[in-house]
Every structure is written in structure tokens, then in C-alpha cells.
PDB file of N, CA and C in Angstrom:
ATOM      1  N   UNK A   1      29.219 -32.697  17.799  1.00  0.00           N
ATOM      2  CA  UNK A   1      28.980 -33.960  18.460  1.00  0.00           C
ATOM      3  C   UNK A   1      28.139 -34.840  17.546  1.00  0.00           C
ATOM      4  N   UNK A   2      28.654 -36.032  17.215  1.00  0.00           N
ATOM      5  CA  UNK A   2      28.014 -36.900  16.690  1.00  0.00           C
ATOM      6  C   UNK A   2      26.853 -37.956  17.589  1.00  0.00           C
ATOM      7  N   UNK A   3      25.878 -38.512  17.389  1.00  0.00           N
ATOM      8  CA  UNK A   3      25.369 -39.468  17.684  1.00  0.00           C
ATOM      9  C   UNK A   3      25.539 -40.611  16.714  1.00  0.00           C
ATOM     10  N   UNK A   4      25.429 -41.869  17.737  1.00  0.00           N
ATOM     11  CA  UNK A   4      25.229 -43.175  16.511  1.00  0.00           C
ATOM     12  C   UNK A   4      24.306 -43.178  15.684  1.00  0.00           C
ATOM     13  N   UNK A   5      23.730 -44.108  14.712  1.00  0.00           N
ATOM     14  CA  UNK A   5      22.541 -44.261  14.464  1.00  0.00           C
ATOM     15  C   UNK A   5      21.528 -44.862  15.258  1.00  0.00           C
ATOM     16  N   UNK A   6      20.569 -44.570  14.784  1.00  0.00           N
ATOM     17  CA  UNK A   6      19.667 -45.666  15.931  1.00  0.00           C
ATOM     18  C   UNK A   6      19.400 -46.700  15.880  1.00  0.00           C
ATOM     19  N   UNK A   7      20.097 -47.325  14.747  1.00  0.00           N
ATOM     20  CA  UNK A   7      19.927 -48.775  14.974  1.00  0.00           C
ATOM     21  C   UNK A   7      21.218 -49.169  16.342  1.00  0.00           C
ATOM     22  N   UNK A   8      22.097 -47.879  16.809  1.00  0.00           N
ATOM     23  CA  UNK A   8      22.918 -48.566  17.849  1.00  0.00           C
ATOM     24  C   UNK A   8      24.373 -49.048  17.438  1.00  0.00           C
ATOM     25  N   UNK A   9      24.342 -49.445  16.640  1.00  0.00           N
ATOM     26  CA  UNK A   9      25.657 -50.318  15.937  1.00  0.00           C
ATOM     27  C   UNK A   9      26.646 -49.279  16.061  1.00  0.00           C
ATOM     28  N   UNK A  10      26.348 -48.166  15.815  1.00  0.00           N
ATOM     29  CA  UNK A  10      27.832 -47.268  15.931  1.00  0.00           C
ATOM     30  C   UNK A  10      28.189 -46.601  14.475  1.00  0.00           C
ATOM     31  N   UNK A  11      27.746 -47.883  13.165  1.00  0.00           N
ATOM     32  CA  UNK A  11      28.131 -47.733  12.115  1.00  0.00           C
ATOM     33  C   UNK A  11      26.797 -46.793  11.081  1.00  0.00           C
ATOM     34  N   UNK A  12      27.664 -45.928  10.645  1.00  0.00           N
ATOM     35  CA  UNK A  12      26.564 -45.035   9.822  1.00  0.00           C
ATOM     36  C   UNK A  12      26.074 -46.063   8.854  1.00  0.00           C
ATOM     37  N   UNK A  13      24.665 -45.866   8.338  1.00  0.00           N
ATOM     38  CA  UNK A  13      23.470 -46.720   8.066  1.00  0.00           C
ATOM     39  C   UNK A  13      23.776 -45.644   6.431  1.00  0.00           C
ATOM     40  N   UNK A  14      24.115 -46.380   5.906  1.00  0.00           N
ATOM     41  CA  UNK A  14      24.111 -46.094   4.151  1.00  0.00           C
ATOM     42  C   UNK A  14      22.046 -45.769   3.768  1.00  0.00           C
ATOM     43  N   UNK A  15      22.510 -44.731   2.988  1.00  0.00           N
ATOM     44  CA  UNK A  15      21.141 -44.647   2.028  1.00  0.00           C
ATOM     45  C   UNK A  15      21.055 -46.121   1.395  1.00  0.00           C
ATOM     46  N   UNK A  16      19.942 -46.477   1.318  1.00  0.00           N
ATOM     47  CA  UNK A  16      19.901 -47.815   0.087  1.00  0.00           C
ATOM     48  C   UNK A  16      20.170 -49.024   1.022  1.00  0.00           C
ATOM     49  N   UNK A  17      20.547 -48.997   2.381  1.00  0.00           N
ATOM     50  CA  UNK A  17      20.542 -50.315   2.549  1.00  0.00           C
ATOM     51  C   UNK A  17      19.998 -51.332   2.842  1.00  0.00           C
ATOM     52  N   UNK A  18      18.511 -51.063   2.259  1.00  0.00           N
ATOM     53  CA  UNK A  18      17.295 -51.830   2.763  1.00  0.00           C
ATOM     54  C   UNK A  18      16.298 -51.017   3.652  1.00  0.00           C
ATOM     55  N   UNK A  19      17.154 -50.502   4.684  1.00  0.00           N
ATOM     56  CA  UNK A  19      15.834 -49.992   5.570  1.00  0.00           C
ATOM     57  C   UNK A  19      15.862 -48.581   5.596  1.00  0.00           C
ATOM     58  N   UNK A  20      15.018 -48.120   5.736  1.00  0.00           N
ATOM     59  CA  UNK A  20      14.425 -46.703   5.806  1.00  0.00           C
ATOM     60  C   UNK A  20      14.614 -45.520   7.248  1.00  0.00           C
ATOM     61  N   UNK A  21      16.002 -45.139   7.357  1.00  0.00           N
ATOM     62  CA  UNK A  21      16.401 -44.638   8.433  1.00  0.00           C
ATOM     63  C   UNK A  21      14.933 -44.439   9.310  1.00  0.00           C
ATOM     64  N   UNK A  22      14.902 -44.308  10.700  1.00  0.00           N
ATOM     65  CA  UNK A  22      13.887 -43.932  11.600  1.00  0.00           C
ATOM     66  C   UNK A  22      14.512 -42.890  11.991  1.00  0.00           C
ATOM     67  N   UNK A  23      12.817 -42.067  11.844  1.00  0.00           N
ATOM     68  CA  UNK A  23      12.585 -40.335  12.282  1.00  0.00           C
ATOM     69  C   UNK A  23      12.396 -40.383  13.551  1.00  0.00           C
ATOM     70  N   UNK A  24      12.412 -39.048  14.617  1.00  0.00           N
ATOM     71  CA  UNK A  24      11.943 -38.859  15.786  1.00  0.00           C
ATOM     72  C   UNK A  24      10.249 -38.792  15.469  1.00  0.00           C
ATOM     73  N   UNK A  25       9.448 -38.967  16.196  1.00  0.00           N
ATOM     74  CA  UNK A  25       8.001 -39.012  15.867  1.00  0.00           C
ATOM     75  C   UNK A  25       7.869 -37.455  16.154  1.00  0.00           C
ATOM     76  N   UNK A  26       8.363 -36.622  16.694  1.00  0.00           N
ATOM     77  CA  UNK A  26       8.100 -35.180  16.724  1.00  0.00           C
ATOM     78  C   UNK A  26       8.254 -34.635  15.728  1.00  0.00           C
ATOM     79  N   UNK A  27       8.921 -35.226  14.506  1.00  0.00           N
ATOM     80  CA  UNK A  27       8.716 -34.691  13.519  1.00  0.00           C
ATOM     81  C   UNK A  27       7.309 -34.992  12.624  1.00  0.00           C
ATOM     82  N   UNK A  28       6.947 -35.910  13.245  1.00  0.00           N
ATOM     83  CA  UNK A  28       5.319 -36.592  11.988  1.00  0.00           C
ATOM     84  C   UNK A  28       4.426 -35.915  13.233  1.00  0.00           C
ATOM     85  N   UNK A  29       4.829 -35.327  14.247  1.00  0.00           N
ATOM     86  CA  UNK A  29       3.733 -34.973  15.450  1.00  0.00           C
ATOM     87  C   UNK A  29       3.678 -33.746  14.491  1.00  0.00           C
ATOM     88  N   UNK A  30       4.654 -32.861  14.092  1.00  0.00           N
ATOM     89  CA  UNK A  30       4.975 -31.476  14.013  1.00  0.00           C
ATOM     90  C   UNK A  30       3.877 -31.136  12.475  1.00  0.00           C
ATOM     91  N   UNK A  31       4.007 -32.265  11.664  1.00  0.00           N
ATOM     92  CA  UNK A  31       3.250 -32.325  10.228  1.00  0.00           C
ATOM     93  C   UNK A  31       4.368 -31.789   9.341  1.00  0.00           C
ATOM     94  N   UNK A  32       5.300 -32.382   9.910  1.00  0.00           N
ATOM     95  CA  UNK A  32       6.364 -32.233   8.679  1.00  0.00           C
ATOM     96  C   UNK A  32       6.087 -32.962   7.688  1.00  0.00           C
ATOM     97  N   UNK A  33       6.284 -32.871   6.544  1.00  0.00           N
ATOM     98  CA  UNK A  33       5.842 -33.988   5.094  1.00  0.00           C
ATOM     99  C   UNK A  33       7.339 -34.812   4.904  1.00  0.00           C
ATOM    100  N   UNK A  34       7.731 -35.849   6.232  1.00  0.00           N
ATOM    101  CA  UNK A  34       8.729 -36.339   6.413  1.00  0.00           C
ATOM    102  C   UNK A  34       8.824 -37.589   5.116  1.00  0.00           C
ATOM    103  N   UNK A  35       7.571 -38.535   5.074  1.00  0.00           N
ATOM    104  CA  UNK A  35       6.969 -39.279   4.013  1.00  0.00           C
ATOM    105  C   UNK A  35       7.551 -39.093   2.318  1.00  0.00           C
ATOM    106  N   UNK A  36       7.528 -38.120   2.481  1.00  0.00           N
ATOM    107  CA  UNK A  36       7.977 -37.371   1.122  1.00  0.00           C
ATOM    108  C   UNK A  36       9.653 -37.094   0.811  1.00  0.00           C
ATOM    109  N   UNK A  37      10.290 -37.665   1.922  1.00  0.00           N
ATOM    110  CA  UNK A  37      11.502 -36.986   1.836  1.00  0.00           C
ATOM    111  C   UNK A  37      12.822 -38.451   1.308  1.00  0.00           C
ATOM    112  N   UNK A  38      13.500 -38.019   0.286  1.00  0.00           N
ATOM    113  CA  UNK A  38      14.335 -38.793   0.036  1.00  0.00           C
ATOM    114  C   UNK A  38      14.851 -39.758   1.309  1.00  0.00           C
ATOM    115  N   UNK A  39      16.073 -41.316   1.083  1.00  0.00           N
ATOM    116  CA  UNK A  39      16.461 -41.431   2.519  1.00  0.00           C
ATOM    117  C   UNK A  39      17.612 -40.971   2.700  1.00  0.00           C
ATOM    118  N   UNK A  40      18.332 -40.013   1.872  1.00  0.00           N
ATOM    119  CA  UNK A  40      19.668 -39.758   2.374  1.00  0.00           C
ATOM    120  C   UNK A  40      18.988 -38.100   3.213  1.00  0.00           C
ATOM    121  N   UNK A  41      17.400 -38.067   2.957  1.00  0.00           N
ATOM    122  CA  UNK A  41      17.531 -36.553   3.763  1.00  0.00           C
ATOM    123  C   UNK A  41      16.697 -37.215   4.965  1.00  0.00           C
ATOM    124  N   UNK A  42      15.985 -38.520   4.970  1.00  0.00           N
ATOM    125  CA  UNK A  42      15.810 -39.288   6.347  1.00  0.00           C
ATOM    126  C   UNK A  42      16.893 -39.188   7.018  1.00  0.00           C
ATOM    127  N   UNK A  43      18.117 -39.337   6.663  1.00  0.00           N
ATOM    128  CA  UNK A  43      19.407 -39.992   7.278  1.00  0.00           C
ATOM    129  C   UNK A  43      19.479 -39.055   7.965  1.00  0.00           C
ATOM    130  N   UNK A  44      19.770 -37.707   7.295  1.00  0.00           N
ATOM    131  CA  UNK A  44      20.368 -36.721   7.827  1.00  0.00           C
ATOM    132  C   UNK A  44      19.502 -35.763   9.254  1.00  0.00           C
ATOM    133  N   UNK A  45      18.076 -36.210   8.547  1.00  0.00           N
ATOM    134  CA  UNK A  45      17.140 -36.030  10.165  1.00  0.00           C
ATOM    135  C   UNK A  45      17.003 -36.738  11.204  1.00  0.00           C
ATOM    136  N   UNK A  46      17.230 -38.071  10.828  1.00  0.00           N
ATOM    137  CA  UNK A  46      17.621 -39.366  11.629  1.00  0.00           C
ATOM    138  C   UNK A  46      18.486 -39.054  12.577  1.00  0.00           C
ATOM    139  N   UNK A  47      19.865 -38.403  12.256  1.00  0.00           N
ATOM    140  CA  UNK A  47      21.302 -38.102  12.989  1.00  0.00           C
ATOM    141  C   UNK A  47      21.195 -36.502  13.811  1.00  0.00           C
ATOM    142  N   UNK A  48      20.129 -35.751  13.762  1.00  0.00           N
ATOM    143  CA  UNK A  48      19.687 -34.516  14.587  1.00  0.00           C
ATOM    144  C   UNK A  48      20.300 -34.934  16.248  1.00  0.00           C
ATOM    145  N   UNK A  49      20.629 -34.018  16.675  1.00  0.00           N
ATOM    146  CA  UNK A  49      20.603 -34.099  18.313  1.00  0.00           C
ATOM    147  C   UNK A  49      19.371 -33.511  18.736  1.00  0.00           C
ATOM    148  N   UNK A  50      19.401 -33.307  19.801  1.00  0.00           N
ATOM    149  CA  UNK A  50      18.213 -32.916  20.867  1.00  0.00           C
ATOM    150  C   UNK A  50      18.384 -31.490  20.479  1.00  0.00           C
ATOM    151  N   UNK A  51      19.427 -30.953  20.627  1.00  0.00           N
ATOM    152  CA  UNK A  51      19.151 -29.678  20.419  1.00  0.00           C
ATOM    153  C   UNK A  51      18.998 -28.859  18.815  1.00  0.00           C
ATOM    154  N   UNK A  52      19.448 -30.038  17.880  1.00  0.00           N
ATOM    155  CA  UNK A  52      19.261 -29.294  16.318  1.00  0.00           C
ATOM    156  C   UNK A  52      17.618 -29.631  16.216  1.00  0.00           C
ATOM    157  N   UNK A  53      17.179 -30.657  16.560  1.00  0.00           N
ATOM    158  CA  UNK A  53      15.918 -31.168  16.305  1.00  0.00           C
ATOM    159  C   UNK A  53      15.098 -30.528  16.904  1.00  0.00           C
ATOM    160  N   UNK A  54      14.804 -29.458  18.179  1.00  0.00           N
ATOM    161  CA  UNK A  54      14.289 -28.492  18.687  1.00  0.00           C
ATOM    162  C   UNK A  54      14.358 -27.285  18.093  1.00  0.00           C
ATOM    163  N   UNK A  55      15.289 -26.796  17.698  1.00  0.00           N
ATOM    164  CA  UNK A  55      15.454 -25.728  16.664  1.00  0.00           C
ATOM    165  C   UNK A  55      14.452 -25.841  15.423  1.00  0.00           C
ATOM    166  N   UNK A  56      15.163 -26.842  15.028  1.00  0.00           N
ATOM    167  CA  UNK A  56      14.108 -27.410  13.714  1.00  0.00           C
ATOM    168  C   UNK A  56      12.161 -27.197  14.228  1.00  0.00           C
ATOM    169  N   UNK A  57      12.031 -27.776  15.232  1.00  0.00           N
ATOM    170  CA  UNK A  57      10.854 -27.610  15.394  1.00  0.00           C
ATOM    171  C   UNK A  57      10.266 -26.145  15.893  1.00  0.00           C
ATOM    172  N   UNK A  58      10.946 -25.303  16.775  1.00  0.00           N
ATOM    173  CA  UNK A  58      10.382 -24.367  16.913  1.00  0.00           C
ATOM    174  C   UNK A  58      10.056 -23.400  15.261  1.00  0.00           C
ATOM    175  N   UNK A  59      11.165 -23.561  14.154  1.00  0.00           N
ATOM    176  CA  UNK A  59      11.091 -22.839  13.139  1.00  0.00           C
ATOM    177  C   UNK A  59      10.147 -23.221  12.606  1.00  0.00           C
ATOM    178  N   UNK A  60       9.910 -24.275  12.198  1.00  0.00           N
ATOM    179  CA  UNK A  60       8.633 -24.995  11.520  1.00  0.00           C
ATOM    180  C   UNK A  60       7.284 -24.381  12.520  1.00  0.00           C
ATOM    181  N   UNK A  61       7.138 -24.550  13.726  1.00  0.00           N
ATOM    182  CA  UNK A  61       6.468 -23.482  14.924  1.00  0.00           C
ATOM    183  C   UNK A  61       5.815 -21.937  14.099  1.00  0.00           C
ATOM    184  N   UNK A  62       7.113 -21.873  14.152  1.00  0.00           N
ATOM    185  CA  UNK A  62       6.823 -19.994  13.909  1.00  0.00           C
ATOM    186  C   UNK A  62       6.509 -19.993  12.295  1.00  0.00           C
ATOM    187  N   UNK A  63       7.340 -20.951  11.651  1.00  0.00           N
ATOM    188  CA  UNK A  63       6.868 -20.273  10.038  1.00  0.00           C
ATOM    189  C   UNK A  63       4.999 -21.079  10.111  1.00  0.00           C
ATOM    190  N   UNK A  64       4.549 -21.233  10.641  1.00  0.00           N
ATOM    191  CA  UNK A  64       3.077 -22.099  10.644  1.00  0.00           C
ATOM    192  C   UNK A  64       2.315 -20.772  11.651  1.00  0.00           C
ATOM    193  N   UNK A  65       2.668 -19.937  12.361  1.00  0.00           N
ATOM    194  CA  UNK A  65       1.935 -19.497  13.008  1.00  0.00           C
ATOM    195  C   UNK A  65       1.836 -18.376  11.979  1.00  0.00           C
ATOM    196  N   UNK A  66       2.487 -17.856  11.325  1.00  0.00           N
ATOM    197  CA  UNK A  66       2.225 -17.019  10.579  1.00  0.00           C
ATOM    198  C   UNK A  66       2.027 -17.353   8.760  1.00  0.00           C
ATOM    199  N   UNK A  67       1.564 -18.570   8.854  1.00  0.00           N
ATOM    200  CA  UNK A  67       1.130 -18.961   7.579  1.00  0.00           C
ATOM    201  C   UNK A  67      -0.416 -18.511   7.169  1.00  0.00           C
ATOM    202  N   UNK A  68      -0.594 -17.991   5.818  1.00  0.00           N
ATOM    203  CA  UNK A  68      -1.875 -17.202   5.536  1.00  0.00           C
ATOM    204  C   UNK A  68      -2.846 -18.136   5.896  1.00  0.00           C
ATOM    205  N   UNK A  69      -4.225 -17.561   6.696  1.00  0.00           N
ATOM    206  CA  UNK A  69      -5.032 -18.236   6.767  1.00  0.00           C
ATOM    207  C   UNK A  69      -5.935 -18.918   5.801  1.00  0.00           C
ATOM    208  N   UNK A  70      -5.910 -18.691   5.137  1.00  0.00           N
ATOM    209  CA  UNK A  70      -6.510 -19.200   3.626  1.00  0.00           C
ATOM    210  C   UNK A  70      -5.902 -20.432   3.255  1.00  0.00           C
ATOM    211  N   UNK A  71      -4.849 -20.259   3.013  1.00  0.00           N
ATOM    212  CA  UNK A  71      -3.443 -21.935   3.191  1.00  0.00           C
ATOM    213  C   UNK A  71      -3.796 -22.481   4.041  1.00  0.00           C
ATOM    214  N   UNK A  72      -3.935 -22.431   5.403  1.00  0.00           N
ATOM    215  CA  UNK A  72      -4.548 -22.881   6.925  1.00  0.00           C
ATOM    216  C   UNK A  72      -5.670 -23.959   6.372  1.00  0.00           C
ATOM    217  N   UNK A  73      -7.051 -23.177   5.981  1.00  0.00           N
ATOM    218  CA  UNK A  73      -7.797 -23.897   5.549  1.00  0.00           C
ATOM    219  C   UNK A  73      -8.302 -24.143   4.843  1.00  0.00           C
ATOM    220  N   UNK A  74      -7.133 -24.356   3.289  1.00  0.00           N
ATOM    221  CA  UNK A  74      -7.133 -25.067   2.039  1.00  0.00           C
ATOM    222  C   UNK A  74      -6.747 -26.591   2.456  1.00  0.00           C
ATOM    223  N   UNK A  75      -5.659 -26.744   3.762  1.00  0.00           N
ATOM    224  CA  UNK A  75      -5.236 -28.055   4.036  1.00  0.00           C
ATOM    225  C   UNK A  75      -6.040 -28.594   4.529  1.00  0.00           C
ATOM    226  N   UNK A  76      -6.714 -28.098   5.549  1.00  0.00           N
ATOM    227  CA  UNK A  76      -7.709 -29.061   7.140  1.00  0.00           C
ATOM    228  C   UNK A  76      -8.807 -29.038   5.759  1.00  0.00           C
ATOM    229  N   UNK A  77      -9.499 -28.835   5.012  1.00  0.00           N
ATOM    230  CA  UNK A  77     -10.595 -28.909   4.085  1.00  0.00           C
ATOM    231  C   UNK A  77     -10.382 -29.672   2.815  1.00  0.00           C
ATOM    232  N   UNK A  78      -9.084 -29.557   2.685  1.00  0.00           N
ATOM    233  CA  UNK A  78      -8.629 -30.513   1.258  1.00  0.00           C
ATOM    234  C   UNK A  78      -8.776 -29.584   0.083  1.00  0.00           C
ATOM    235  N   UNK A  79      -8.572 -28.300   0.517  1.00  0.00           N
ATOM    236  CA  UNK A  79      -8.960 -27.592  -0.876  1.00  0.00           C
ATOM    237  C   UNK A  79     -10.269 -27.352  -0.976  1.00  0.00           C
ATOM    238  N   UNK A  80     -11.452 -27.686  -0.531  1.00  0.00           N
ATOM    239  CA  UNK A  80     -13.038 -27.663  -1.231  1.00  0.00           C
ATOM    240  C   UNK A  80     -13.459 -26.537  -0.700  1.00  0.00           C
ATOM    241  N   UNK A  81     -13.070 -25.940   0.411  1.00  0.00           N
ATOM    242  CA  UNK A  81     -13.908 -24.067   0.674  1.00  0.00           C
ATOM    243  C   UNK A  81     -12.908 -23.032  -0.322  1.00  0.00           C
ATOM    244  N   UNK A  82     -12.148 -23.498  -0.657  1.00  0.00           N
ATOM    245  CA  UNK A  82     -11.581 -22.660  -1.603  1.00  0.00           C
ATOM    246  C   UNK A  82     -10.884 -22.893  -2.748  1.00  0.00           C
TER     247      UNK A  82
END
């Protein structure tokens, strides 16, 4: 199943065409490093359904709950306790 884009139009939104596909905010809630990401891989997160984009988030979920604690708080500290 496809969705439109979100600009609505119906018509898929080219990489490059000025604007910068829009993310679900559950992904910048989640601390994905969305910022960082090319726009043809915006695009392709842009076009998620409800249910790929839940998937996506629970994995990102679980690979973070079991991320070393030391990594944990090299980020929230900026690096300076360790």
C-alpha cells in the first residue's frame, strides 16, 4: 500500500526539488539522527505507513535499551565523564 506524499498532491516529491521531504516527529521524538540523513532517505521515511514506522520505532526501542551503558552516558554528557 502506497501513501501520497504529504504535501497531498498525489505526485511523488523528487529528491532535489527544493524542499526537504517532512518526517513524522516520532522520529526526532525517538532521537533518530534524522538531520543527518540524505533527502532521498528523508523521502523514503517520509512515505512509511503507520505500521512500517512503528516497527521502525520499536527496533530503534530495543536496540537503545540494550545499548552499553558507558555509550548511554558518553551522549547525555557530551563525552566529558569519559
Amino acid at each position: 500500500m502506497t501513501r501520497p506524499p504529504p504535501d497531498g498532491t498525489g505526485a511523488p516529491r523528487a529528491p532535489g526539488d527544493g524542499e526537504r521531504p517532512v518526517l513524522p516527529a516520532a522520529l526526532y521524538e525517538a532521537g533518530l539522527p534524522v538531520d543527518l540523513l540524505t533527502d532521498e532517505q528523508r523521502l523514503v521515511l517520509s512515505e512509511l505507513t503507520e505500521e512500517e514506522l512503528a516497527v521502525l520505532l520499536d527496533i530503534k526501542s530495543r536496540l537503545d535499551a540494550v545499548e552499553p551503558e558507558v555509550q548511554a552516558h558518553g551522549e547525555i554528557a557530551g563525552g566529558a565523564l569519559f
